[in-house]
C-alpha atoms as a PDB file:
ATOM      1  CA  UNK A   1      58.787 132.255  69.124  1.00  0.00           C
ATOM      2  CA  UNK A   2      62.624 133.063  67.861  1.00  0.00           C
ATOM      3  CA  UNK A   3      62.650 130.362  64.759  1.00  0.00           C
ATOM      4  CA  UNK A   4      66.459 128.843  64.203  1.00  0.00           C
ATOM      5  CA  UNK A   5      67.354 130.596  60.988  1.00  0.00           C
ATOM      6  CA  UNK A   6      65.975 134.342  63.067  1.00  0.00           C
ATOM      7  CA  UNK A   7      68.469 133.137  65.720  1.00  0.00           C
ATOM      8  CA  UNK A   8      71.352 132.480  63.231  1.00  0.00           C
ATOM      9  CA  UNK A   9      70.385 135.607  61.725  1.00  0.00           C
ATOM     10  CA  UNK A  10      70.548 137.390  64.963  1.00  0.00           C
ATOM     11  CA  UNK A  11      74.253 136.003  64.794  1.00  0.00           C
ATOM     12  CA  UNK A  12      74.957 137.474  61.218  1.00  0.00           C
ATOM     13  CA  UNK A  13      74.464 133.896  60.129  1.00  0.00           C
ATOM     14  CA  UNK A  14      71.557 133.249  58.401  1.00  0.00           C
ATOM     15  CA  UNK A  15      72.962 132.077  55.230  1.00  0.00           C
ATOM     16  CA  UNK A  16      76.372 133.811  56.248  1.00  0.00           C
ATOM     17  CA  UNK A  17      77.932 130.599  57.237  1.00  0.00           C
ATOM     18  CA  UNK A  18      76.754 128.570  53.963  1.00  0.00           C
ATOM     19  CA  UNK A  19      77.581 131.233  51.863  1.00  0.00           C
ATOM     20  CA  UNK A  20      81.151 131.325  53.561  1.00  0.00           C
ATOM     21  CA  UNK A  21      81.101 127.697  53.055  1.00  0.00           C
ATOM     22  CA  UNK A  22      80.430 127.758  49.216  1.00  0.00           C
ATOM     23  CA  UNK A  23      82.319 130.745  48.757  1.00  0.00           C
ATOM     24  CA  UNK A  24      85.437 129.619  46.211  1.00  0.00           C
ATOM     25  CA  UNK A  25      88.601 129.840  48.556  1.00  0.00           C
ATOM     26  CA  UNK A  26      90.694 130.248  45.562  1.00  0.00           C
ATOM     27  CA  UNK A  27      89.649 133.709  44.872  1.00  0.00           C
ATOM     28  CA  UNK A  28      91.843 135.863  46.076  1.00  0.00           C
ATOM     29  CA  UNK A  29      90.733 137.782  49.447  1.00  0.00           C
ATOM     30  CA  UNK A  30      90.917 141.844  49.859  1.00  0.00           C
ATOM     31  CA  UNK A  31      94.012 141.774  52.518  1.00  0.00           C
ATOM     32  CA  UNK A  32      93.548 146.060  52.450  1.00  0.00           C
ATOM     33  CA  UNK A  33      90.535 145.522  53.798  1.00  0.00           C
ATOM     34  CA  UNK A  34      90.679 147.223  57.598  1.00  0.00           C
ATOM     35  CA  UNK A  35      87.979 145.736  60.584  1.00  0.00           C
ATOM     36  CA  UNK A  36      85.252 148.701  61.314  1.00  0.00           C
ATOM     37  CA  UNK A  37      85.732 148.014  65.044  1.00  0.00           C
ATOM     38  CA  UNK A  38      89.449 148.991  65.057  1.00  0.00           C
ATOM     39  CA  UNK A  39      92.877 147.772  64.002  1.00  0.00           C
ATOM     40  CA  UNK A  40      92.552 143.914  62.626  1.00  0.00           C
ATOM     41  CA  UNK A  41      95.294 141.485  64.418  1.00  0.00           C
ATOM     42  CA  UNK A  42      97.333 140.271  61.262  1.00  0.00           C
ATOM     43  CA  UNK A  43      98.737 136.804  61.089  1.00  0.00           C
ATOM     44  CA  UNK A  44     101.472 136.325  58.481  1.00  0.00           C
ATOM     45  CA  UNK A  45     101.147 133.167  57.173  1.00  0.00           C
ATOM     46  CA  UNK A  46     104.895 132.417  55.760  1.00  0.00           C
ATOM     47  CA  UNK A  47     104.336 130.131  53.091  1.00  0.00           C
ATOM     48  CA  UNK A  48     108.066 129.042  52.011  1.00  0.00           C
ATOM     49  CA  UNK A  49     110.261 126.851  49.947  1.00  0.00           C
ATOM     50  CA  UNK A  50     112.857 125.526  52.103  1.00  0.00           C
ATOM     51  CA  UNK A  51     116.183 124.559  51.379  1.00  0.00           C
ATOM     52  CA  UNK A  52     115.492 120.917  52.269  1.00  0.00           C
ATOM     53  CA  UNK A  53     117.240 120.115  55.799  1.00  0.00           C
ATOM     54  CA  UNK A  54     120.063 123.004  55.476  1.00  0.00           C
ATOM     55  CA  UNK A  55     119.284 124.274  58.967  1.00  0.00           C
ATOM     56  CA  UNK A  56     121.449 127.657  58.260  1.00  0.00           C
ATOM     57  CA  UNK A  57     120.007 128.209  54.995  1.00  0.00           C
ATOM     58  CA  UNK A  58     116.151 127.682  56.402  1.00  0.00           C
ATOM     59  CA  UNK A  59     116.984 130.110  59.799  1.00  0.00           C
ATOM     60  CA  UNK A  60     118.078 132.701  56.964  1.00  0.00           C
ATOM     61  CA  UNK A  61     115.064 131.878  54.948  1.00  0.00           C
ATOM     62  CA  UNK A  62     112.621 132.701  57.902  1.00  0.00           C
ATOM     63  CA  UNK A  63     114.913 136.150  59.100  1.00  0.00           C
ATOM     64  CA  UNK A  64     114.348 137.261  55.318  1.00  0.00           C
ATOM     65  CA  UNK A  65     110.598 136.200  55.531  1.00  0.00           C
ATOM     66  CA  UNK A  66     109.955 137.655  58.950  1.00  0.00           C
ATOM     67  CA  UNK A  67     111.415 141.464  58.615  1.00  0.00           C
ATOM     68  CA  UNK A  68     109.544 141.469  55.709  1.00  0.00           C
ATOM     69  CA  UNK A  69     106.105 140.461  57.634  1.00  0.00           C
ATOM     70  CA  UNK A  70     107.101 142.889  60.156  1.00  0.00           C
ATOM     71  CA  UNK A  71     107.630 145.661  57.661  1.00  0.00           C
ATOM     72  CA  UNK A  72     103.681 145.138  56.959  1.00  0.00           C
ATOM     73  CA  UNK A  73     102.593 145.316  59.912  1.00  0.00           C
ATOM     74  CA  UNK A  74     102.096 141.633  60.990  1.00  0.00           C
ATOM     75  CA  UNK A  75     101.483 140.821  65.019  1.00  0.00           C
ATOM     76  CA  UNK A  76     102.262 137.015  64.511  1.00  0.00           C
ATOM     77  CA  UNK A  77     103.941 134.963  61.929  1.00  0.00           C
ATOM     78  CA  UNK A  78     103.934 131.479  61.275  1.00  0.00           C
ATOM     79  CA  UNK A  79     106.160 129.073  59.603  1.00  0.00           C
ATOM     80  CA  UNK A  80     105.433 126.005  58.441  1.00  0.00           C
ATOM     81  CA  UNK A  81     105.766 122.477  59.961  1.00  0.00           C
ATOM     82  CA  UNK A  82     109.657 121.136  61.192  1.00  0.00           C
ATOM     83  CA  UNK A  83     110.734 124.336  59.128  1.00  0.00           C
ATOM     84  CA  UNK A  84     113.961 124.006  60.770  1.00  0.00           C
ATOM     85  CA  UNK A  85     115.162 120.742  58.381  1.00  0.00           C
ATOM     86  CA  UNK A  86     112.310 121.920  55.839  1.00  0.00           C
ATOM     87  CA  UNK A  87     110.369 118.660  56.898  1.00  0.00           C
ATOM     88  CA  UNK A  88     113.214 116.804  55.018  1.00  0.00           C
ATOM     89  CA  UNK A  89     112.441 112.777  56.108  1.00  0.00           C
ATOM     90  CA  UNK A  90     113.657 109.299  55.274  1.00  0.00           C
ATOM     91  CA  UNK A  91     112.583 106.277  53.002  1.00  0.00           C
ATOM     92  CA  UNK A  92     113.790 103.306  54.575  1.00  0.00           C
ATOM     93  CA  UNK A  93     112.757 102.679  58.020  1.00  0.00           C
ATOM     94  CA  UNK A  94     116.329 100.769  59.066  1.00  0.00           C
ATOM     95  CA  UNK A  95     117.901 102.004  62.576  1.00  0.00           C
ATOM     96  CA  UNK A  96     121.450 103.818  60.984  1.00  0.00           C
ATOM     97  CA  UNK A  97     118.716 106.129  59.059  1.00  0.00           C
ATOM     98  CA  UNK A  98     116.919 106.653  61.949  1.00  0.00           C
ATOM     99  CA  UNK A  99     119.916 107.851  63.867  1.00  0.00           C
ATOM    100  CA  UNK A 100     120.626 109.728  61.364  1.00  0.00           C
ATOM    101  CA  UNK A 101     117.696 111.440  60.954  1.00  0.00           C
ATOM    102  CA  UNK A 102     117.027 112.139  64.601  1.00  0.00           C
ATOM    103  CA  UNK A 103     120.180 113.900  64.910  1.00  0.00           C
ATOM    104  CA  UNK A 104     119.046 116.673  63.208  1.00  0.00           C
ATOM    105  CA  UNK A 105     116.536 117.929  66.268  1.00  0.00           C
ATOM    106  CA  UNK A 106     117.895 121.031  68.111  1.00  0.00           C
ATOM    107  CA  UNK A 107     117.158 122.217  71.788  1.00  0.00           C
ATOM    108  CA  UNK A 108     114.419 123.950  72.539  1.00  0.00           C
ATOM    109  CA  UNK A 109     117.207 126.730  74.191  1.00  0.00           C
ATOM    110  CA  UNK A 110     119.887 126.552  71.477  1.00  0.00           C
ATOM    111  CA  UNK A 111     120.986 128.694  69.017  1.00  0.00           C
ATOM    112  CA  UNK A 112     118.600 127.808  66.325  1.00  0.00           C
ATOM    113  CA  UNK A 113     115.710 128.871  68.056  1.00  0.00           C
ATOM    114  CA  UNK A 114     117.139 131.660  70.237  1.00  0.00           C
ATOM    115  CA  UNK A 115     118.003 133.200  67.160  1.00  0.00           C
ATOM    116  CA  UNK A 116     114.137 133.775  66.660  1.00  0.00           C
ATOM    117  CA  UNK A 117     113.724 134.892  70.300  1.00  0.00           C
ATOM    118  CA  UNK A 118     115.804 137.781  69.117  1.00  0.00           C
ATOM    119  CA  UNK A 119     114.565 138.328  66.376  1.00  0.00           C
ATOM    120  CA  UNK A 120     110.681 138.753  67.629  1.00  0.00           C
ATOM    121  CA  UNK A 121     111.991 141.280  70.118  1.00  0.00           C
ATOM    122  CA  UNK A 122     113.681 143.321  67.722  1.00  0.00           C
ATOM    123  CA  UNK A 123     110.572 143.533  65.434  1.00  0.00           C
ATOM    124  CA  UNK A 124     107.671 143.438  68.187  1.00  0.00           C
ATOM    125  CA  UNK A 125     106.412 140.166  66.536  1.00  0.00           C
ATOM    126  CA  UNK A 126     105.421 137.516  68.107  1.00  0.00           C
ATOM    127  CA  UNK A 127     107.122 134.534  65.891  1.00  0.00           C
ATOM    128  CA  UNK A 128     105.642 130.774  66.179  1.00  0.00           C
ATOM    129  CA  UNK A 129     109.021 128.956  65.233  1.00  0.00           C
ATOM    130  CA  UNK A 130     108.388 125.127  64.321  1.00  0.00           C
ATOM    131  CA  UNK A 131     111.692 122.314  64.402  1.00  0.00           C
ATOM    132  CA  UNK A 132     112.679 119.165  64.898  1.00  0.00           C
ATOM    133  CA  UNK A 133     113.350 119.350  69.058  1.00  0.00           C
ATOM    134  CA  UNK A 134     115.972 117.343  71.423  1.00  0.00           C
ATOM    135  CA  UNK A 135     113.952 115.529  73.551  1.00  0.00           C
ATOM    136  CA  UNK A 136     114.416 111.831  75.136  1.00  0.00           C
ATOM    137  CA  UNK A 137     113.559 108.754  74.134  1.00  0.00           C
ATOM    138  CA  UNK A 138     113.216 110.873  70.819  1.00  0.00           C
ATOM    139  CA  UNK A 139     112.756 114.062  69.071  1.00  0.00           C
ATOM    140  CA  UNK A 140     109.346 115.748  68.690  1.00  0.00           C
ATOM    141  CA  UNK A 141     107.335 117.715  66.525  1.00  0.00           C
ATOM    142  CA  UNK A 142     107.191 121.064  68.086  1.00  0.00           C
ATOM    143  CA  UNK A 143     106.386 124.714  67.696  1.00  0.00           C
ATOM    144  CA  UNK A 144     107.072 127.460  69.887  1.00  0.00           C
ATOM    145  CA  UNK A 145     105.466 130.642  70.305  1.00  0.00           C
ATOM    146  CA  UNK A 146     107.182 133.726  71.208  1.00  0.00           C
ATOM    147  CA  UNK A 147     105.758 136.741  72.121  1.00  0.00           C
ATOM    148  CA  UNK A 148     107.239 140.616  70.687  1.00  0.00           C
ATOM    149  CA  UNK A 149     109.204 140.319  73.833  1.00  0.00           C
ATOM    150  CA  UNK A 150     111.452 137.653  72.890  1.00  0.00           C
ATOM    151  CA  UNK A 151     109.931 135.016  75.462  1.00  0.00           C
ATOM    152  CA  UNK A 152     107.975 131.870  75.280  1.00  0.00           C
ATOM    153  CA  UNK A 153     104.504 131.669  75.577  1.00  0.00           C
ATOM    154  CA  UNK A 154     104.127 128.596  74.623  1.00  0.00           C
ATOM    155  CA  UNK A 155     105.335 125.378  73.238  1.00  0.00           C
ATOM    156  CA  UNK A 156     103.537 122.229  71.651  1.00  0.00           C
ATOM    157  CA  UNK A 157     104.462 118.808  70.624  1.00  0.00           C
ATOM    158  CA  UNK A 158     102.307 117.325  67.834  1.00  0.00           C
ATOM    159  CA  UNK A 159     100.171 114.696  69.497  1.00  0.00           C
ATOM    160  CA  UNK A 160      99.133 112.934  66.132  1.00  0.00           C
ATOM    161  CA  UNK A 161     102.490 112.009  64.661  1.00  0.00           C
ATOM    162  CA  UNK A 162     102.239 110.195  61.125  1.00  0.00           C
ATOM    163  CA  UNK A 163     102.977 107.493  62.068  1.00  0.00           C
ATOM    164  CA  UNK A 164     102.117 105.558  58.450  1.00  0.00           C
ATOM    165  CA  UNK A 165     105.948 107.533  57.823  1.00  0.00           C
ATOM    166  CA  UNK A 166     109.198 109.075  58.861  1.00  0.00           C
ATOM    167  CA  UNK A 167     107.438 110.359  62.126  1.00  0.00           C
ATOM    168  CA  UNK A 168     106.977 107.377  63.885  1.00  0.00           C
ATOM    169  CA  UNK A 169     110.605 107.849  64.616  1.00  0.00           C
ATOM    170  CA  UNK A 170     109.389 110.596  66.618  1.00  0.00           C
ATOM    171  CA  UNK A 171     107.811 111.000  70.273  1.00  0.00           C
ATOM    172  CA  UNK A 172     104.406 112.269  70.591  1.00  0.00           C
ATOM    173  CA  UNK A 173     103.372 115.723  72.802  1.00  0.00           C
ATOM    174  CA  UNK A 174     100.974 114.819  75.847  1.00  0.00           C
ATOM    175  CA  UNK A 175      97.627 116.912  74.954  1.00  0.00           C
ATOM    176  CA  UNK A 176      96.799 120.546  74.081  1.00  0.00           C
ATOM    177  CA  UNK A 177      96.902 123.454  75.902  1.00  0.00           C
ATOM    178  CA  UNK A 178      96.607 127.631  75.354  1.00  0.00           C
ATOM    179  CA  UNK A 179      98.541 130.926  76.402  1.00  0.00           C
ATOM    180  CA  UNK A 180      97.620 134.598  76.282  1.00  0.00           C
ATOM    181  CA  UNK A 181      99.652 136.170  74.335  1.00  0.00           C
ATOM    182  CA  UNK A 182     100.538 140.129  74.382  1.00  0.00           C
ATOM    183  CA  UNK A 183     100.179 141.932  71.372  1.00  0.00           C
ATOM    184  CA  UNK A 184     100.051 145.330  70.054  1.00  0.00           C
ATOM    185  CA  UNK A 185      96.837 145.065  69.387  1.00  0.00           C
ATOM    186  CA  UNK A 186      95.736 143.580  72.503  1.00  0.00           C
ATOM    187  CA  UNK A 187      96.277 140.129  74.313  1.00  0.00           C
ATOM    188  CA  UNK A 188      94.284 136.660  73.345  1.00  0.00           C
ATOM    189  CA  UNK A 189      94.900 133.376  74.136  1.00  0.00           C
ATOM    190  CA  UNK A 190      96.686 131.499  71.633  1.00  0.00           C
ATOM    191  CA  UNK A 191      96.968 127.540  71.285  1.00  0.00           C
ATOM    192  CA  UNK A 192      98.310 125.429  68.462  1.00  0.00           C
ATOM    193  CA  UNK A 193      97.777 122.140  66.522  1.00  0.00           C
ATOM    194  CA  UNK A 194     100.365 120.587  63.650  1.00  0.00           C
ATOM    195  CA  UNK A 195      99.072 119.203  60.560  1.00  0.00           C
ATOM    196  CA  UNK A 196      97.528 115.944  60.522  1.00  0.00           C
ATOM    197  CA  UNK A 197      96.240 117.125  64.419  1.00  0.00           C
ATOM    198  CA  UNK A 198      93.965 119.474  62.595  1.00  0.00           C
ATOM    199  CA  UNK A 199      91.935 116.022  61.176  1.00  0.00           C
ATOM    200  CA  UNK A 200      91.212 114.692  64.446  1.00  0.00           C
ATOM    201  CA  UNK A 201      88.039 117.259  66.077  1.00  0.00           C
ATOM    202  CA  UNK A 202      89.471 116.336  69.420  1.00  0.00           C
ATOM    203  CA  UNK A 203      92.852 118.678  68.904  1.00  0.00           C
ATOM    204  CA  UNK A 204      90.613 121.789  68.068  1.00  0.00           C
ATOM    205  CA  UNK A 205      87.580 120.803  71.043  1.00  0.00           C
ATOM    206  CA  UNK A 206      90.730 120.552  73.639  1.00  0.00           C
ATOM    207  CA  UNK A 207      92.036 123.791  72.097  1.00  0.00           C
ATOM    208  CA  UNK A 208      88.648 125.246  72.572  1.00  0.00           C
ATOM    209  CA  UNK A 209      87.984 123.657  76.464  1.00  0.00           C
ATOM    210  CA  UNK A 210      91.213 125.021  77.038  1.00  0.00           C
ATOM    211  CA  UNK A 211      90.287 129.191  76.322  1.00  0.00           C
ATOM    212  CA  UNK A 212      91.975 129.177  72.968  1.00  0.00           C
ATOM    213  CA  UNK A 213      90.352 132.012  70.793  1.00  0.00           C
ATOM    214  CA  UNK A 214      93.122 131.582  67.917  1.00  0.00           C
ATOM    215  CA  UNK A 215      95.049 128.743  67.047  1.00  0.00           C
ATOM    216  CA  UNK A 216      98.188 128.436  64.920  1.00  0.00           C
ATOM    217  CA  UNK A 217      98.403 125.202  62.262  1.00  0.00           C
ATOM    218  CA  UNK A 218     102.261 124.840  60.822  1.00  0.00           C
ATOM    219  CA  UNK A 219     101.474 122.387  58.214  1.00  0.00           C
ATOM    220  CA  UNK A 220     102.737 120.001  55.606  1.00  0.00           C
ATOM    221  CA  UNK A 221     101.134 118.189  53.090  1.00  0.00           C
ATOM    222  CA  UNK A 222      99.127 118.359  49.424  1.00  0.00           C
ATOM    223  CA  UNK A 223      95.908 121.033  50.726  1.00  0.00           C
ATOM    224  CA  UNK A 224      92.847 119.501  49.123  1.00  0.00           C
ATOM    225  CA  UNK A 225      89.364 120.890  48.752  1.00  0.00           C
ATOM    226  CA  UNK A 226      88.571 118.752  51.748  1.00  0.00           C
ATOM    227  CA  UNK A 227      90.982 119.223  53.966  1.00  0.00           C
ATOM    228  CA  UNK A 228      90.394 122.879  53.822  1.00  0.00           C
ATOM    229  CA  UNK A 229      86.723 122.163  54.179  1.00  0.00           C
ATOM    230  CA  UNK A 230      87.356 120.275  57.354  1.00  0.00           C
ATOM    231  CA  UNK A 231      90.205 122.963  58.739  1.00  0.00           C
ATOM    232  CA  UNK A 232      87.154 125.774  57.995  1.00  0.00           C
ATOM    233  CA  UNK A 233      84.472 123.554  59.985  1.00  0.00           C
ATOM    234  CA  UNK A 234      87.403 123.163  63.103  1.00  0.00           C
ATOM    235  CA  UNK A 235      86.802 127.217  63.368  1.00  0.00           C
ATOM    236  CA  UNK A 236      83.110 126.665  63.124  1.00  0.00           C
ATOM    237  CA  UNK A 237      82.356 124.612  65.399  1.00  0.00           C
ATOM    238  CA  UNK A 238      84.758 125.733  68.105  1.00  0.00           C
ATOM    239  CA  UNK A 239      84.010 129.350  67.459  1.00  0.00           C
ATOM    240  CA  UNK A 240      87.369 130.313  67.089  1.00  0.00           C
ATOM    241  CA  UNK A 241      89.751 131.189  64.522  1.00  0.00           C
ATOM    242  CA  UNK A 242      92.183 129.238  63.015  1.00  0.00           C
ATOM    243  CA  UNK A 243      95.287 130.303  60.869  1.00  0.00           C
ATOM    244  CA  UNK A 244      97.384 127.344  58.916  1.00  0.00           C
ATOM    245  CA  UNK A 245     101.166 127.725  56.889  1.00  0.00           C
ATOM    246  CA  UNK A 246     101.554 124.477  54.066  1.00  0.00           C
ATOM    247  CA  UNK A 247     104.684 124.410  52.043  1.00  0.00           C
ATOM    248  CA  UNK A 248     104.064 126.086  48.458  1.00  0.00           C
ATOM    249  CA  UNK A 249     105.015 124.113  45.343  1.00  0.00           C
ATOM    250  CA  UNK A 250     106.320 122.521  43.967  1.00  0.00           C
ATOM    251  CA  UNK A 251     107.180 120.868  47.449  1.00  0.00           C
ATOM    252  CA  UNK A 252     103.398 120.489  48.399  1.00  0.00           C
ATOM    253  CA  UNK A 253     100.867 122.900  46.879  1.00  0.00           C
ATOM    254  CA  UNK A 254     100.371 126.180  49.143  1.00  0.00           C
ATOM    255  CA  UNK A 255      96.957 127.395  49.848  1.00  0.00           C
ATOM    256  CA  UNK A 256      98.175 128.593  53.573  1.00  0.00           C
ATOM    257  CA  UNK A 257      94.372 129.650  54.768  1.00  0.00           C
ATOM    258  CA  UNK A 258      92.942 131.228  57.645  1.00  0.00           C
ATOM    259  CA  UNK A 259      89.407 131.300  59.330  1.00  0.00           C
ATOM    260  CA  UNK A 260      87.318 134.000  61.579  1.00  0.00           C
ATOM    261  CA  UNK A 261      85.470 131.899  64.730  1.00  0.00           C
ATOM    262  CA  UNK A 262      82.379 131.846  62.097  1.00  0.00           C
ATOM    263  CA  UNK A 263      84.110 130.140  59.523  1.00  0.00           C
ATOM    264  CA  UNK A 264      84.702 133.541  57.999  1.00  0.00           C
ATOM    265  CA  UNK A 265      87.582 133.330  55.111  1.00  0.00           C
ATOM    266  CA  UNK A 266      90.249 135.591  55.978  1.00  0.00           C
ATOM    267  CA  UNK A 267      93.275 134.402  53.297  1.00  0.00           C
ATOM    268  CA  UNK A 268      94.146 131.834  50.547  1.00  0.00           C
ATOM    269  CA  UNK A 269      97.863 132.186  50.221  1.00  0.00           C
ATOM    270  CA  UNK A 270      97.606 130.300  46.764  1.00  0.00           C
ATOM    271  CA  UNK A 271     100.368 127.546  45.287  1.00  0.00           C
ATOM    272  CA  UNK A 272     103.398 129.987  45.146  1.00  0.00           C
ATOM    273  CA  UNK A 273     106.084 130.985  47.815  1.00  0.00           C
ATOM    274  CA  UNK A 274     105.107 134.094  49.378  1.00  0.00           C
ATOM    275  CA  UNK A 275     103.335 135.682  52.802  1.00  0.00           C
ATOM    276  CA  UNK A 276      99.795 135.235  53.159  1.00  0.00           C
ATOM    277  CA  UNK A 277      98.253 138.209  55.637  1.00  0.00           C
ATOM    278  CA  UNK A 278      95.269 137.335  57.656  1.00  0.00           C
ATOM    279  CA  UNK A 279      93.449 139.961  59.103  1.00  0.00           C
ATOM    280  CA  UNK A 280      91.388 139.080  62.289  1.00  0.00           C
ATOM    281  CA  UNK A 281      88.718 141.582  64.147  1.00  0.00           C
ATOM    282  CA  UNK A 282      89.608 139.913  67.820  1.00  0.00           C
ATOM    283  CA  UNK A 283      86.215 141.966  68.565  1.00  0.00           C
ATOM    284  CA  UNK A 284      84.289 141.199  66.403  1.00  0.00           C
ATOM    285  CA  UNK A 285      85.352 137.593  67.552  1.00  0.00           C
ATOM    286  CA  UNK A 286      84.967 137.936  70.792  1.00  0.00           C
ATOM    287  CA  UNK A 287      81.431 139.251  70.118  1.00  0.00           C
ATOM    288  CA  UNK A 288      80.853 136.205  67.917  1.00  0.00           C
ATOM    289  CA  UNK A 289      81.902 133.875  70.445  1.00  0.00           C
ATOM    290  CA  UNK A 290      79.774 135.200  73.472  1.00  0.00           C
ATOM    291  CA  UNK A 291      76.909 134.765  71.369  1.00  0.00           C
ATOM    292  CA  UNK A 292      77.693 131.288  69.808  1.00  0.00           C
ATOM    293  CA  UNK A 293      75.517 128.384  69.884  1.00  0.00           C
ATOM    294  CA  UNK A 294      78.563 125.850  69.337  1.00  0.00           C
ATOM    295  CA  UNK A 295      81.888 125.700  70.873  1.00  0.00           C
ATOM    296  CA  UNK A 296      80.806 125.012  74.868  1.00  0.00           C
ATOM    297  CA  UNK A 297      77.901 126.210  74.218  1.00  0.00           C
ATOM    298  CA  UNK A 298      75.216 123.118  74.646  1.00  0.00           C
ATOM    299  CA  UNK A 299      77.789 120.316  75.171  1.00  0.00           C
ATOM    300  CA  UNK A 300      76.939 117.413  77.243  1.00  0.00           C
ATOM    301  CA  UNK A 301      80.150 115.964  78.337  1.00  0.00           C
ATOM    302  CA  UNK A 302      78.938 113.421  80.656  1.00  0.00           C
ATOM    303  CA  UNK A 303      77.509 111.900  77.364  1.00  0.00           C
ATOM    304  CA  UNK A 304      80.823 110.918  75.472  1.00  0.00           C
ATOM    305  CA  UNK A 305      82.536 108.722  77.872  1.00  0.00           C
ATOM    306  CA  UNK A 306      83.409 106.384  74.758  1.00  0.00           C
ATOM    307  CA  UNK A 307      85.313 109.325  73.408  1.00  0.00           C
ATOM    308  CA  UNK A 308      87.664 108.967  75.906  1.00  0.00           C
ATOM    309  CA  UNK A 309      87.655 104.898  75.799  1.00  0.00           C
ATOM    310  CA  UNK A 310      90.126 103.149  73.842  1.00  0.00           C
ATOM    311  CA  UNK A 311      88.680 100.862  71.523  1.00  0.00           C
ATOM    312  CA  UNK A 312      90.114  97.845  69.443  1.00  0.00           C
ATOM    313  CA  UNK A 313      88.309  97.925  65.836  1.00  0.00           C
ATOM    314  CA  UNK A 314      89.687  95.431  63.428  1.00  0.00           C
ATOM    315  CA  UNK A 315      89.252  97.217  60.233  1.00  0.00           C
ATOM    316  CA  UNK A 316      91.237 100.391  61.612  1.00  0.00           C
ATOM    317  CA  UNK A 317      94.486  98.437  62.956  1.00  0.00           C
ATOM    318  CA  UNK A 318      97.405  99.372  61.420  1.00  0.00           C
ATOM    319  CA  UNK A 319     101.504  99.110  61.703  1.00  0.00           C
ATOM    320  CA  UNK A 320     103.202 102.240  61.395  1.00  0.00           C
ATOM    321  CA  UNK A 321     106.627 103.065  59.651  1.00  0.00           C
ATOM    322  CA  UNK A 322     108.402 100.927  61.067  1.00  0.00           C
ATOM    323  CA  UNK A 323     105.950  97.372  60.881  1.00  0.00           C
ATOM    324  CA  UNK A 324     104.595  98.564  64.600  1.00  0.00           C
ATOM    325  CA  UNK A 325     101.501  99.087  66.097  1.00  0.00           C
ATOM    326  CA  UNK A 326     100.794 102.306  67.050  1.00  0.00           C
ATOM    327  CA  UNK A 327     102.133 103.223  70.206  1.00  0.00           C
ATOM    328  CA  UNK A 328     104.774 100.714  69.971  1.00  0.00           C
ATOM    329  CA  UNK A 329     108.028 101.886  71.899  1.00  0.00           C
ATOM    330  CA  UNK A 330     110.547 104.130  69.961  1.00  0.00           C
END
């Protein structure tokens, strides 16, 4: 009889995954190190300062910090969250500030982010862009990810606003979904989550139901021990690899990170500004994942119907920014 930890060993895993899990993520990772099974796809994670909502100065910012991924041979770079206005927000939740505020969004096909369409075409880089976007009854959170060809593969709306701040005053996307995307290295279906999505497991499960074998985090916000913890166990348990961009310091504190489907470390980016390279094996991945015991694996959907209830619980009511319950109209 096959005993659990000969199984998990049978996976690479036995012990693997813990000592992956203890391993320090601070230490810095070898990014020269090449996959045995062929050329690695490499994710640069571009971890910079913004120049808080200057929209020219930012687009500059992320030309500058994309030719210079491309020039090391990265497939796919990420910014991080609402880089357009540098995730600039608002204090006082009155409706002139408000206006204000939301007239910073851009169009999905304006200048701002054709500029990037461009831009991936002329380096054969696919470019996830992330801005403030035009949309009715309010702006959203959104990324957009386009391929080395200069068109959109996909675009996503951050379902799980924070709403305890500034982004009540935005509209929330409708669910998650995933594209392939074509790269030099091959093509594999890409999906995305934004920052506080990544603490909710349903995000990454949808991600995962829907085919996603890499997803793409833009991010903002102080990177704890924890958090990282948690983003690491979202790869886990969905066998599939995650990649995340966070504002350095002093604006939040860096530590852009990415994760193999095992869990696998593939890059601390650290506190500073600068490009964090990922290197991911979509092989040795794919061989991961067809031999998985989570993800789909042994789910029993027809078991979680209350997952899928809505369910009134006193001591997690709250009001959002602007003294509202959640889902209040905007």
């Amino acid at each position: 009889m096959t005993t659990r930890r000969q199984f998990l060993g049978s996976l690479g895993m036995a012990g693997g995954v813990l000592a992956v899990a203890n391993r320090s993520l601070g230490q810095e990772q070898n990014q020269d190190a090449v996959s045995p099974k062929g050329d690695p796809l490499v994710i640069a994670l571009l971890q910079m300062l913004p120049d808080g909502a200057n929209q020219q100065a930012n687009l500059k910012k992320a030309d500058d910090f994309c030719r210079k991924a491309a020039a090391k041979g990265a497939d796919i770079a990420l910014m991080p969250e609402m880089w357009n206005i540098g995730y600039t927000g608002y204090d006082k939740p009155d409706a002139e500030s408000t206006r204000i505020w939301r007239a910073q969004a851009v169009p999905r096909d304006g200048e701002w982010v054709g500029h990037f369409r461009k831009l991936a075409k002329e380096l054969n880089m696919a470019i996830a862009v992330t801005y403030m976007e035009t949309w009715n009854p309010a702006p959203r959170n959104t990324l957009t990810l386009i391929d080395c060809h200069g068109n959109d593969v996909l675009t996503y709306a951050k379902v799980h606003l924070c709403e305890f701040a500034f982004e009540a005053a935005l509209a929330p996307g409708e669910g998650w979904s995933a594209a392939d995307l074509d790269t030099a290295k091959g093509t594999l279906r890409v999906g995305s989550m934004i920052c506080y999505d990544r603490e909710f497991p349903e995000s990454a499960r949808s991600l995962m139901l829907a085919g996603a074998e890499l997803v793409l985090t833009p991010n903002a916000c102080p990177l704890d021990a924890l958090r990282i913890a948690q983003f690491q166990v979202r790869a886990h348990e969905n066998s599939m690899a995650v990649a995340m961009t966070n504002y350095p310091a002093p604006m939040h504190n860096g530590h852009s990170v990415a994760f193999a489907g095992g869990g696998e470390p593939l890059v601390d980016a650290g506190e500073n500004e600068g490009i964090g390279y990922a290197k991911l094996d979509i092989a040795a991945l794919r061989e991961f994942r067809a031999k998985s015991i989570w993800g789909n694996a042994w789910r029993r959907p027809a078991h979680y119907g209350a997952l899928t209830e809505a369910h009134h619980i006193p001591v997690f009511e709250r009001k959002n920014f602007f003294g509202k319950p959640l889902g209040s109209s905007i």
